[in-house]
Protein backbone atom coordinates (compact mmCIF):
# COMPACT_ATOMS: atom_id res chain seq x y z
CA UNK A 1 0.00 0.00 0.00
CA UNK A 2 3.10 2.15 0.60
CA UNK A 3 4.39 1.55 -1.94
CA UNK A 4 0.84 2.52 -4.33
CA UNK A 5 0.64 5.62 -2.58
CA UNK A 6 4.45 6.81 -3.25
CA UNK A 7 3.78 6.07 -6.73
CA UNK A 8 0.66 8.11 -7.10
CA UNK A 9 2.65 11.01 -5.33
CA UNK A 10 5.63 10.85 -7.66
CA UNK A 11 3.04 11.15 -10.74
CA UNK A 12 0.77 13.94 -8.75
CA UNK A 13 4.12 15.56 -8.88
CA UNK A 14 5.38 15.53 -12.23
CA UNK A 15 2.17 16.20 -13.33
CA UNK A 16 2.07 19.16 -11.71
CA UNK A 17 5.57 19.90 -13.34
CA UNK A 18 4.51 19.75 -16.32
CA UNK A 19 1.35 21.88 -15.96
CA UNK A 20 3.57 24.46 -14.60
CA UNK A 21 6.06 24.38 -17.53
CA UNK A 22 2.89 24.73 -19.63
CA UNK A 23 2.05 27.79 -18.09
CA UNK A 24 -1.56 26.58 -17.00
CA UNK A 25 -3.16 27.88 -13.70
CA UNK A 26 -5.81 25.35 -11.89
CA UNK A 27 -7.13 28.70 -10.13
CA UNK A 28 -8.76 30.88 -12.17
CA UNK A 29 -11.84 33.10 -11.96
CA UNK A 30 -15.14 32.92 -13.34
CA UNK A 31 -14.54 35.73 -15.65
CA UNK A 32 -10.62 34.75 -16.55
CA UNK A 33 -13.16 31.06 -17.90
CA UNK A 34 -15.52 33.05 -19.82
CA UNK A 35 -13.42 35.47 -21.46
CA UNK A 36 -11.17 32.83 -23.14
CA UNK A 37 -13.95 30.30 -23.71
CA UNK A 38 -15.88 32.96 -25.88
CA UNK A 39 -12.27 33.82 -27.21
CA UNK A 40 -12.06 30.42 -28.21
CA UNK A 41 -15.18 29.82 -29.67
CA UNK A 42 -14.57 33.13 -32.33
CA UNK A 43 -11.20 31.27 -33.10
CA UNK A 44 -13.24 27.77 -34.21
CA UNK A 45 -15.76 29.96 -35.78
CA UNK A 46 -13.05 31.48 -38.10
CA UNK A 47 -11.52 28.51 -39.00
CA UNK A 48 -14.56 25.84 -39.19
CA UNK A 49 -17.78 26.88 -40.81
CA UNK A 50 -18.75 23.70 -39.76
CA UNK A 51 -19.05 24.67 -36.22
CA UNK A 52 -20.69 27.85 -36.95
CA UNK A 53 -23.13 26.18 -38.77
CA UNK A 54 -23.76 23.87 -36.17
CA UNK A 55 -24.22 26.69 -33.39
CA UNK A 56 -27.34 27.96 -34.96
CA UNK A 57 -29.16 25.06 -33.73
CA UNK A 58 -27.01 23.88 -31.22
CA UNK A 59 -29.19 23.80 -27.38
CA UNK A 60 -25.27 24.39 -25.68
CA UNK A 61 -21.80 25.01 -26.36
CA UNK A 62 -19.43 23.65 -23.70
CA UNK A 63 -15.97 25.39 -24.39
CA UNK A 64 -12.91 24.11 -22.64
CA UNK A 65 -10.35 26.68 -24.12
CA UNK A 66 -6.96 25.33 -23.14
CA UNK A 67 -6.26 21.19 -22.24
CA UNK A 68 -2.94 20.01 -20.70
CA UNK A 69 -1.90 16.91 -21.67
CA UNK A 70 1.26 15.97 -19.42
CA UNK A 71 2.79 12.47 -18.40
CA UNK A 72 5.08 9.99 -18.27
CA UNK A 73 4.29 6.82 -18.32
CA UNK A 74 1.17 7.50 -16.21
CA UNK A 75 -0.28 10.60 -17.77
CA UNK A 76 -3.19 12.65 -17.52
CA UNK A 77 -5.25 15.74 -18.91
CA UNK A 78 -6.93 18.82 -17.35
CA UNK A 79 -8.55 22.00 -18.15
CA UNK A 80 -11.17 24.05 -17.41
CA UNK A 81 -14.67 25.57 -19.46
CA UNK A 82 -17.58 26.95 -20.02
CA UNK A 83 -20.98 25.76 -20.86
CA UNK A 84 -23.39 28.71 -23.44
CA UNK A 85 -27.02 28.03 -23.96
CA UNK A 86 -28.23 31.16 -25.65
CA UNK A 87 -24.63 32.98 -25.92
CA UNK A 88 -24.90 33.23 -21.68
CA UNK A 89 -22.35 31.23 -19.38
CA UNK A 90 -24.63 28.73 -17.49
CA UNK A 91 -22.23 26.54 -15.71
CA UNK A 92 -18.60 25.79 -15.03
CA UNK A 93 -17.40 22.43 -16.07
CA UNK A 94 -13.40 20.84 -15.55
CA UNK A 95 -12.23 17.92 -17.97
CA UNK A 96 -10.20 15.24 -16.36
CA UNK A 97 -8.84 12.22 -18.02
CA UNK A 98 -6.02 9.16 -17.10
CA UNK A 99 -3.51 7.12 -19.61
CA UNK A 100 -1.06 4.68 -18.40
CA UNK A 101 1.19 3.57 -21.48
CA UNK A 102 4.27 4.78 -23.35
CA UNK A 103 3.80 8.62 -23.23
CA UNK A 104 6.42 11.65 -22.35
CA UNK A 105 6.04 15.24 -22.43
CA UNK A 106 3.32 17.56 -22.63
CA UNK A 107 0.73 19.35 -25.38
CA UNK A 108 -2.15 21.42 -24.94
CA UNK A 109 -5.09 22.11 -26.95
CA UNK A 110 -8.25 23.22 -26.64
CA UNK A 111 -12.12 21.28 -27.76
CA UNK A 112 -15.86 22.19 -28.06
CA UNK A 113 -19.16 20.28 -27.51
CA UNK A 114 -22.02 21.33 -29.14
CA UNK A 115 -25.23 19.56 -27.71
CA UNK A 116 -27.82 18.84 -30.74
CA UNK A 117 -30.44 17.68 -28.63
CA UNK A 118 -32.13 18.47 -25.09
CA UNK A 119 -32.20 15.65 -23.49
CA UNK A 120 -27.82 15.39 -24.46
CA UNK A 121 -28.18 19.03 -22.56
CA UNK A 122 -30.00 17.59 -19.44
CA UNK A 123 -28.09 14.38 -19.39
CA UNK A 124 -24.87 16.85 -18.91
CA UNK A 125 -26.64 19.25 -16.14
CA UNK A 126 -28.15 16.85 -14.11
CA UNK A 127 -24.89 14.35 -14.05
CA UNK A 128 -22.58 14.60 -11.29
CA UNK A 129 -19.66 13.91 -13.37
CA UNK A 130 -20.15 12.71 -17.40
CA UNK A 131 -17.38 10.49 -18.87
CA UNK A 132 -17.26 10.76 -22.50
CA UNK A 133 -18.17 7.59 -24.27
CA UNK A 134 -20.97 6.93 -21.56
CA UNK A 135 -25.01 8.31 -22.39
CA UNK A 136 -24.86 10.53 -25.16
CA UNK A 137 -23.42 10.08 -28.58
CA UNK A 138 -20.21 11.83 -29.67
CA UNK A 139 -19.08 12.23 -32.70
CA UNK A 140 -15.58 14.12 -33.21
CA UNK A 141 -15.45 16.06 -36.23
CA UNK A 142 -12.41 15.68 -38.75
CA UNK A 143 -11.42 17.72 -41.50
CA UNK A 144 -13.70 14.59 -43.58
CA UNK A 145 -16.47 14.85 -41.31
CA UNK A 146 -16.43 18.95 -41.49
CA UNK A 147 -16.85 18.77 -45.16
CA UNK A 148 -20.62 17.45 -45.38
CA UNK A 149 -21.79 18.21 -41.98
CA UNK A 150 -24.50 19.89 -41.89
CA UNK A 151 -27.72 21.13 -39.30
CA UNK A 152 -29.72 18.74 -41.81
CA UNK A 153 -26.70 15.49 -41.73
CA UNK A 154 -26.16 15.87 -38.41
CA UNK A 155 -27.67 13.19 -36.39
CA UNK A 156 -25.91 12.57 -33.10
CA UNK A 157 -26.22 13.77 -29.87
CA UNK A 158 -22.98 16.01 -29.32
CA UNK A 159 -20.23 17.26 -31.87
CA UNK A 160 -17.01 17.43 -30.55
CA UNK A 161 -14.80 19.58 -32.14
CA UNK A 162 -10.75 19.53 -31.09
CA UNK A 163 -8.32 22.60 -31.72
CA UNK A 164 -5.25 24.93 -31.00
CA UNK A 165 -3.16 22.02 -31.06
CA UNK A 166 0.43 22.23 -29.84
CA UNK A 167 3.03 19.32 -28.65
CA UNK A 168 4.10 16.28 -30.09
CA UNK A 169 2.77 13.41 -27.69
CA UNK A 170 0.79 11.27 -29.32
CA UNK A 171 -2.46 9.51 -28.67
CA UNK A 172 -4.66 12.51 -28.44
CA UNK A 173 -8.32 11.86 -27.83
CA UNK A 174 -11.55 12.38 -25.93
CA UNK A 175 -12.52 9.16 -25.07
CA UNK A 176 -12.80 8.66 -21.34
CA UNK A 177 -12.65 12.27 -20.41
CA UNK A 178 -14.68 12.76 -17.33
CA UNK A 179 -16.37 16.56 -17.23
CA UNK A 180 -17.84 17.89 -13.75
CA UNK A 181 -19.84 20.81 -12.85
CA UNK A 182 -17.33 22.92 -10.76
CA UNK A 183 -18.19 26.66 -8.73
CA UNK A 184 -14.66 29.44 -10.11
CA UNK A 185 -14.43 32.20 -7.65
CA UNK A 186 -16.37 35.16 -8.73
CA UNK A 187 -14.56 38.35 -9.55
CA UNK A 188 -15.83 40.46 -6.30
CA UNK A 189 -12.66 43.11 -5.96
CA UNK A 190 -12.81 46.23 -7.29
CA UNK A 191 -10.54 48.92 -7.55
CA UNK A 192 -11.13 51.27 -4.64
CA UNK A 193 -10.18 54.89 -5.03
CA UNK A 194 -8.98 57.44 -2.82
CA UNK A 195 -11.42 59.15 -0.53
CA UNK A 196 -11.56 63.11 -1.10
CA UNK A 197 -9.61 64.75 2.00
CA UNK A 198 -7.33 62.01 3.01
CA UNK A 199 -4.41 63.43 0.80
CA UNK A 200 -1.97 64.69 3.64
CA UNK A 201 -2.08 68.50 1.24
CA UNK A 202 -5.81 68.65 2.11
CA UNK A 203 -5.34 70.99 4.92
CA UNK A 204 -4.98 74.45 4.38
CA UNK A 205 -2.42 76.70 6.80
CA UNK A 206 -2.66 79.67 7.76
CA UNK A 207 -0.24 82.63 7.77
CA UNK A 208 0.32 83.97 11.36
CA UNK A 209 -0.10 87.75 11.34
């Protein structure tokens, strides 16, 4: 058992290495989520009319923007998104996925969901944590696929589209990934400015006759 638990603490670790050389933050705000998920979402809209055509009739877009694939040997992936049902954010949602194999290094990219159906929307609100490959159909959309997809062709549940792309590990995929409703912190502080007639020149002085 020792030894099990050493293990999974020596992987925690370079996991976390490799996250950091990655430049990717497991802390950020509800806003910092939005703001590059909609980013995102322009970016696959400029370079896919497929997606853009599928977003007219899409009931959700769940947009994880930036995915850190890290490992070796034992591996793993993580990032963080945002679900849009009618252009507004209305949830939060992480992306966590395993591999044990031949693997070293580190990639990121970035993928989309769009939900085609209602009940593929309410299967992914009311789970407490949705593995890809489980309830709902996914399809992942290839340059092939893009070409003749359509609102009228398309007939599963949930379009995945996968982008931004960068690394050289191999084995890149969403099969497995778990996704989870998570709570950001929301961006409360604002800037607060100096009360009138607490500047230390504020008083006036008098000449003495």
């Amino acid at each position: 058992m020792k030894k099990t638990y050493k293990i999974g603490f020596i992987v925690f670790i370079l996991f976390a290495f490799c996250l950091s050389l990655a430049g990717t933050s497991l802390a950020k705000s509800a806003k910092e989520i939005e703001q590059e998920a909609r980013s995102a979402l322009q970016k696959l809209y400029s370079t896919s009319p497929a997606a853009l055509e599928l977003s007219k009739k899409a009931k959700g877009i769940l947009v994880f923007p930036k995915i850190v694939k890290a490992g070796l040997i034992v591996g793993g992936q993580y990032g963080e998104g945002a679900l849009f049902v009618d252009d507004k954010v209305k949830g939060f949602y992480n992306s966590v996925s395993g591999t044990f194999g031949l693997q070293a290094g580190a990639q990121t990219f970035g993928y989309a969901l769009f939900f085609m159906t209602d009940d593929a929307l309410k299967y992914l609100e009311k789970s407490s944590g949705w593995e890809i490959g489980v309830g709902p159909s996914v399809v992942v959309v290839d340059k092939g696929t893009a070409k003749t997809l359509t609102t009228t062709t398309g007939k599963a549940d949930i379009y995945a589209f996968i982008f931004s792309q960068k690394g050289l590990m191999a084995g890149l995929g969403l099969q497995g990934s778990k996704i989870s409703k998570i709570n950001p912190e929301q961006d409360t502080n604002k800037a607060k400015e100096p009360e009138a007639g607490n500047s230390g020149n504020s008083k006036t002085q008098t000449k003495k006759k």
